[in-house]
Protein backbone atom coordinates (compact mmCIF):
# COMPACT_ATOMS: atom_id res chain seq x y z
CA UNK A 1 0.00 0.00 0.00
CA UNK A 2 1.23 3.39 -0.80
CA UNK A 3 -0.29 6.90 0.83
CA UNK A 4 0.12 10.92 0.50
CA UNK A 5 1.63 12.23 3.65
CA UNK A 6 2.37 15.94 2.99
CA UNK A 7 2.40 18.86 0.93
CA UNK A 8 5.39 21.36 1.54
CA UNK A 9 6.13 24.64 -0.21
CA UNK A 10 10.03 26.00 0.43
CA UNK A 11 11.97 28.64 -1.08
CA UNK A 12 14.18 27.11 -4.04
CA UNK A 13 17.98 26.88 -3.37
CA UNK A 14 20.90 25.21 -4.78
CA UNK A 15 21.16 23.35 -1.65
CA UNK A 16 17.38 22.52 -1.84
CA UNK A 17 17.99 21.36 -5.55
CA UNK A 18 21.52 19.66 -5.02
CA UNK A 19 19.94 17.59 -2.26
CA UNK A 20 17.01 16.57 -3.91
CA UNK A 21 19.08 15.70 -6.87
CA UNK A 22 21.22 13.26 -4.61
CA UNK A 23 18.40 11.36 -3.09
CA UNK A 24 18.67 7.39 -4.58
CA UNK A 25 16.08 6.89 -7.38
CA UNK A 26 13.31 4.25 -7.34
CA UNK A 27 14.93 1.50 -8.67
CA UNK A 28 13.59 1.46 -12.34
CA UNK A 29 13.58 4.88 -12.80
CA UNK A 30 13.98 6.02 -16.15
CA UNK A 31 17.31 7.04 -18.31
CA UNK A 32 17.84 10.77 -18.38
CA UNK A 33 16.52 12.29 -21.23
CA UNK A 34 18.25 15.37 -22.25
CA UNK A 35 15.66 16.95 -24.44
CA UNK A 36 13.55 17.13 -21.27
CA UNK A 37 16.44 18.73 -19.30
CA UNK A 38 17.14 21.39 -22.58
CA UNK A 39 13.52 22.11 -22.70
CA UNK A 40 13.56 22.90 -18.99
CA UNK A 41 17.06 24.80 -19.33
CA UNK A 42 15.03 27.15 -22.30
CA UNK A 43 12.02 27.65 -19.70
CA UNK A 44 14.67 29.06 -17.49
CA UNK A 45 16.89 31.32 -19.82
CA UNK A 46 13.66 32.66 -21.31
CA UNK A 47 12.47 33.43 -17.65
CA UNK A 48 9.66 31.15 -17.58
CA UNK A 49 10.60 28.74 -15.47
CA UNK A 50 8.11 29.32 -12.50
CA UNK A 51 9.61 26.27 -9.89
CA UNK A 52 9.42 23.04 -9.49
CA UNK A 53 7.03 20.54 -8.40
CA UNK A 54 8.76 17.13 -6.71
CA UNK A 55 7.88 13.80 -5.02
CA UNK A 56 10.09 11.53 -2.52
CA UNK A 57 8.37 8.36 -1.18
CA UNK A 58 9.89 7.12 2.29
CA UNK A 59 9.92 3.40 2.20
CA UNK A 60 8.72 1.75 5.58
CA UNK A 61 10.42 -2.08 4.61
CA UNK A 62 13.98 -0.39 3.66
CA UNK A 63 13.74 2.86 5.44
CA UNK A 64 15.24 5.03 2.54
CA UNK A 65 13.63 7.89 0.97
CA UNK A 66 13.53 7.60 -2.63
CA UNK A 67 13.13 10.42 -5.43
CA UNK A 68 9.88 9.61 -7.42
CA UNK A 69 9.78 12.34 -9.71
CA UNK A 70 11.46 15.40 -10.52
CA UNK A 71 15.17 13.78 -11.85
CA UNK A 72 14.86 16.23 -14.65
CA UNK A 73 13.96 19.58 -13.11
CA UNK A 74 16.51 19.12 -10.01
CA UNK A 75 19.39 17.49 -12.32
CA UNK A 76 19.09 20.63 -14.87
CA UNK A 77 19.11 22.81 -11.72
CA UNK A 78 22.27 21.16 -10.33
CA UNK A 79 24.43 21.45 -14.22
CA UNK A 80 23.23 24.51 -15.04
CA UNK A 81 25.77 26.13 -18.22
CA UNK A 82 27.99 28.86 -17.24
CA UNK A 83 26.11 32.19 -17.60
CA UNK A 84 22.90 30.78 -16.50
CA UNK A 85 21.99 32.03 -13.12
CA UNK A 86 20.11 30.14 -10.73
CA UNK A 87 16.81 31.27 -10.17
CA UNK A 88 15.65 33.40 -7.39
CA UNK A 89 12.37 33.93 -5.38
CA UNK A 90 11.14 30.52 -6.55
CA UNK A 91 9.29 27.90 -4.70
CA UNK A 92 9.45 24.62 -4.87
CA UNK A 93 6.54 22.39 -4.29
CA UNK A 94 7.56 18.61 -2.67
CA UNK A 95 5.18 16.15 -2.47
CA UNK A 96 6.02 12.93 0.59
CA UNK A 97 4.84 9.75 -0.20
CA UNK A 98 5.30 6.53 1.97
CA UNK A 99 4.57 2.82 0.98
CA UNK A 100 4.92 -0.16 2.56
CA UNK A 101 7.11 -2.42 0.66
CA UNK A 102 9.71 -2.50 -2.70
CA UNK A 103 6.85 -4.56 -3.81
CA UNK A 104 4.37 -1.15 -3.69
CA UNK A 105 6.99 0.66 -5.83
CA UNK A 106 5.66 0.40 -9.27
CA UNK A 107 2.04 1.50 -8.37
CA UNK A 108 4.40 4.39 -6.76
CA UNK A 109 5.93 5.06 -10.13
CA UNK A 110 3.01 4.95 -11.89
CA UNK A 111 1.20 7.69 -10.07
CA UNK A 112 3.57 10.02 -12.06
CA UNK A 113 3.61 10.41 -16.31
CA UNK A 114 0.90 7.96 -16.58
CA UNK A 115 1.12 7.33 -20.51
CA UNK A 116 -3.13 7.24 -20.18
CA UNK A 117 -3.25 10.81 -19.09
CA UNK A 118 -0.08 11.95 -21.79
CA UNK A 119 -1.50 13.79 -25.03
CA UNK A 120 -0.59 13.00 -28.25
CA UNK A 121 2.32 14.99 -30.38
CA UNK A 122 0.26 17.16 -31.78
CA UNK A 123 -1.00 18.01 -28.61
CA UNK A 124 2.09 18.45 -27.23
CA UNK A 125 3.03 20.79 -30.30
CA UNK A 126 0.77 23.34 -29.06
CA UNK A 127 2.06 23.57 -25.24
CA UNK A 128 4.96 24.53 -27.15
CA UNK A 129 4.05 26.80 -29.81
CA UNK A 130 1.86 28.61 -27.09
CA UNK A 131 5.21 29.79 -25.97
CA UNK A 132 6.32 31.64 -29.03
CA UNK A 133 4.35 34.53 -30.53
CA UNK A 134 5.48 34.08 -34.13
CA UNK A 135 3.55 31.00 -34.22
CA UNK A 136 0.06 31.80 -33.57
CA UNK A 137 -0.34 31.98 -37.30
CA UNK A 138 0.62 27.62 -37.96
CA UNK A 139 -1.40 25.04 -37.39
CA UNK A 140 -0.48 22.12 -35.23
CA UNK A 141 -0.78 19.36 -37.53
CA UNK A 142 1.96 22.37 -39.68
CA UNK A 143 4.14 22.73 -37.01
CA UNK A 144 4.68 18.70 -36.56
CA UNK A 145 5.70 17.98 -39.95
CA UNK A 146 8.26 21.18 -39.84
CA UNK A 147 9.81 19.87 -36.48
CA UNK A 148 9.78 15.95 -37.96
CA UNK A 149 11.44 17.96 -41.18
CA UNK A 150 13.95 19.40 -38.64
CA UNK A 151 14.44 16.05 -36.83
CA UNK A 152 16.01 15.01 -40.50
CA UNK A 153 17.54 17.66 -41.71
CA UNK A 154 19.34 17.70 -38.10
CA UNK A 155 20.29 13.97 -38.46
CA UNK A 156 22.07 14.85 -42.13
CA UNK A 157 23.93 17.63 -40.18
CA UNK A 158 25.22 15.20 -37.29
CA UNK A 159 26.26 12.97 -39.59
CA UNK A 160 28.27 15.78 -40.81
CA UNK A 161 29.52 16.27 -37.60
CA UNK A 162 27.98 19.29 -36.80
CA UNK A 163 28.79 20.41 -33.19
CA UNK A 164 25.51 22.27 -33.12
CA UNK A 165 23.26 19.81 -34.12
CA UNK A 166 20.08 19.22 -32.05
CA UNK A 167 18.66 16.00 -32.15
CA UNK A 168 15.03 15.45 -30.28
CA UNK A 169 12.76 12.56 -29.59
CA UNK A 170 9.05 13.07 -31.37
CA UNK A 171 7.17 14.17 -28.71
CA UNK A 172 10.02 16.89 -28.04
CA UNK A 173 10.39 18.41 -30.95
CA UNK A 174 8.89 21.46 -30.75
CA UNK A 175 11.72 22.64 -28.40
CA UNK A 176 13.35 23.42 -32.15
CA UNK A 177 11.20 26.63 -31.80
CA UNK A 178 12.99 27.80 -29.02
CA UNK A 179 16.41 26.26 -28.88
CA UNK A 180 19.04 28.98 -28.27
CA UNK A 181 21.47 30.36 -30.25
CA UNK A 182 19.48 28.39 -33.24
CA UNK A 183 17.17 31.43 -34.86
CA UNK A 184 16.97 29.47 -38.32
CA UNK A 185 14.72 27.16 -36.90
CA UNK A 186 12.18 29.95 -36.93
CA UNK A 187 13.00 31.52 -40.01
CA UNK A 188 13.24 27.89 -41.89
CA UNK A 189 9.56 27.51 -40.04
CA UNK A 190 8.31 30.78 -41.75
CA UNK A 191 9.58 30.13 -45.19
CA UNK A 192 8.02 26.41 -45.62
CA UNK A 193 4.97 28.12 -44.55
CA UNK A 194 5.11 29.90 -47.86
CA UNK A 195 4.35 26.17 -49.42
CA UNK A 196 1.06 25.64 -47.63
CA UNK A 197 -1.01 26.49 -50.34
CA UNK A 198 0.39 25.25 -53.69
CA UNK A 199 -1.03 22.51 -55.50
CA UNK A 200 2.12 19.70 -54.06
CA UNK A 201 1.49 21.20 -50.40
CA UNK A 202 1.36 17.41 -48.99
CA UNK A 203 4.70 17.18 -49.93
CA UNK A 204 5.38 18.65 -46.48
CA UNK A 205 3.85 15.85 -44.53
CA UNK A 206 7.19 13.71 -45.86
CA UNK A 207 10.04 14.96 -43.37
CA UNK A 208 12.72 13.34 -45.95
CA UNK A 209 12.01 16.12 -48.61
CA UNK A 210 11.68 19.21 -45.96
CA UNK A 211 15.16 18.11 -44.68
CA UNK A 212 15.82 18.21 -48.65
CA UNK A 213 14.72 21.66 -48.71
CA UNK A 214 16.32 22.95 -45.92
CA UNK A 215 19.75 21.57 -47.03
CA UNK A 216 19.29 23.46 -49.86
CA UNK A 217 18.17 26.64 -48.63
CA UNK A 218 21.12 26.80 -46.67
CA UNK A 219 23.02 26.16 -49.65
CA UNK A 220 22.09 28.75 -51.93
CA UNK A 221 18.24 30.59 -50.71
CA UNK A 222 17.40 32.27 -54.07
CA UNK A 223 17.87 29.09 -55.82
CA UNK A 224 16.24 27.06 -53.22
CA UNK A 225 13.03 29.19 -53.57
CA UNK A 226 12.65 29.40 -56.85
CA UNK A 227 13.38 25.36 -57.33
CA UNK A 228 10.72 24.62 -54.48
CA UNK A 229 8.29 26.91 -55.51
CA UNK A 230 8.51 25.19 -58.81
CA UNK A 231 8.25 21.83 -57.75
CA UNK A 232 5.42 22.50 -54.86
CA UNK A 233 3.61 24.55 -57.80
CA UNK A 234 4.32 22.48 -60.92
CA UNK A 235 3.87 25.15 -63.19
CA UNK A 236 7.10 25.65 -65.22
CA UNK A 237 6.40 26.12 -68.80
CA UNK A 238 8.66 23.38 -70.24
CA UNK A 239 6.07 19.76 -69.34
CA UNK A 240 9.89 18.08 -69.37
CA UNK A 241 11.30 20.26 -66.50
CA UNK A 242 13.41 18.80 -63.83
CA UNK A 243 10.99 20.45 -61.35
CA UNK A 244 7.72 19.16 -63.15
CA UNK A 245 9.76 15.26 -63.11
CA UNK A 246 10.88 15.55 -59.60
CA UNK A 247 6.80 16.42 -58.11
CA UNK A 248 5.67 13.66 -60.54
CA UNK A 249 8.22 11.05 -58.95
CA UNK A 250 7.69 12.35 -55.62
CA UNK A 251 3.82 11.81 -55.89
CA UNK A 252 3.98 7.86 -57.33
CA UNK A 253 6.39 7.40 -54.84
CA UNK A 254 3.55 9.03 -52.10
CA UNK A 255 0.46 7.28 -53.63
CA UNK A 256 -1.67 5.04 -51.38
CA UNK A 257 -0.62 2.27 -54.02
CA UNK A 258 3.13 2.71 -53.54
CA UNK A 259 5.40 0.65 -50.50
CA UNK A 260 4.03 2.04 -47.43
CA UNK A 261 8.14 2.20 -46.47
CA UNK A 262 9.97 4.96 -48.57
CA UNK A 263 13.01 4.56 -50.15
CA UNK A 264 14.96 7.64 -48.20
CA UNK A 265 18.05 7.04 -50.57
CA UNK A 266 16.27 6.64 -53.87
CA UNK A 267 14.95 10.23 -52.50
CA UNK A 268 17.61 11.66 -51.65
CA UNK A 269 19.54 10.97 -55.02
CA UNK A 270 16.41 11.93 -57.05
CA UNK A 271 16.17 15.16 -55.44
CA UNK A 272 19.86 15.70 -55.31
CA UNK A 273 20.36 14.81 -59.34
CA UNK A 274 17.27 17.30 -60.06
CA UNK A 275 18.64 20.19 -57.79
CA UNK A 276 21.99 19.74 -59.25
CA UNK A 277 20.97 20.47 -62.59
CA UNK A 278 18.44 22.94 -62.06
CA UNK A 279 21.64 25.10 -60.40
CA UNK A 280 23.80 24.25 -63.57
CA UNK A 281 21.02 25.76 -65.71
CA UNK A 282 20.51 28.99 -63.45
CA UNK A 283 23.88 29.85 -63.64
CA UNK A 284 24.15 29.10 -67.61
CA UNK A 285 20.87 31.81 -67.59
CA UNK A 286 22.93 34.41 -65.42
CA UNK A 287 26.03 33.82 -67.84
């Protein structure tokens, strides 16, 4: 059996957080995960981080106190960058448990995160975007297919070995609205919006060719938007165009008919063998 002892409300400290963060986890508790920690570490620099709310469970059979949640919120508060000040005139919010036995501990642990009471990512996407003005404007449904679009274009970029790269689990992602010292996640976020309304707009559900078009708008932006808004629109003159082949391909390759599991490297060298000569002919215009 497991029961709610106590409530208390204490001024946040460093001591408060370090000792928290040093109490022995519940056996089972689970790995660190560091977009949580970031996401809480943006809260903070962006000044709305308003205090955190804990949970320690005493255990009658071994006589320890455990940590039952908060691993995130005091283990960002204890590693804190250089810079970053510790809060001040804070409270934190601990709630005591006690339970009988080790036996007890999973109904402990499941008191907390319940995956039942967890919304879905799209859900989640709008906790986030709530938090930044400049996207009021984007649907939620819009803003998961640019952060899964990010999520690639990021994994191309580690691969690379990018030192900056930020690499985030689904339900995380829209952290890449906020991540500091990163502004062209917001500005890549503005320009795909452009592509909302042209005739290939589903195009953008398939994070494979946003991370295409964010490689290449880092590359080279003019050419990037006139080669996307050519493909998205499929309206170049000239029926044989590179652009008017590539949205043909890409929409047998999306059909209900095709493999429900896309080739990413038959992509990727499509869309790299169009873009490639599309660039060779731009410049041969300019000459």
């Amino acid at each position: 059996m497991y029961r709610k002892l106590a409530v208390d409300s204490m001024p946040l400290t460093p001591e408060l957080a370090a000792e928290f963060a040093a109490l022995p986890p519940l056996p089972g508790e689970r790995d660190v995960r560091v977009a949580r920690r970031m996401y809480l570490l943006v809260q903070l620099q962006r000044g709305k981080f308003s205090g955190p709310d804990w949970a320690d469970g005493h255990c009658v059979a071994t006589g320890l106190t455990y940590r039952l949640d908060g691993q995130h919120s005091s283990g960002m508060l204890t590693t804190l960058p250089e810079g970053t000040h510790f809060p001040t005139g804070l409270l934190a919010t601990i709630t005591h448990y006690e339970f009988d036995s080790m036996g007890d501990a999973a109904d402990v642990f499941n008191l907390f995160n319940n995956p039942r009471s967890v919304r879905n990512n799209a859900d989640m996407m709008g906790t986030y975007a709530a938090q930044v003005p400049e996207l009021e404007a984007y649907s939620r449904d819009f803003l998961v297919d640019v952060a899964n679009g990010f999520y690639e274009y990021e994994q191309k970029r580690h691969a690379a070995k990018a030192k900056d790269a930020v690499l985030l689990p689904s339900r995380e992602r829209g952290i890449y609205f906020m991540v500091p010292n990163r502004p062209d996640f917001l500005e890549y976020t503005h320009w795909l919006a452009n592509f909302r309304d042209r005739k290939n707009s589903s195009f953008l559900h398939r994070s494979i060719i946003v991370a295409d078009m964010l490689t290449h708008r880092a590359a080279d932006a003019a050419i990037a938007e006139a080669f996307w808004g050519l493909v998205f629109s499929e309206n170049h003159p000239d029926p044989d165009d590179e652009t008017r082949m590539l949205a043909e391909w890409f929409r047998e390759q999306l059909a209900v008919s095709a493999k429900p599991k896309l080739d990413m490297k038959a992509f990727r060298r499509k869309t790299a063998m169009a873009w490639k000569r599309f660039r060779i002919s731009q410049s041969v215009a300019a000459a």
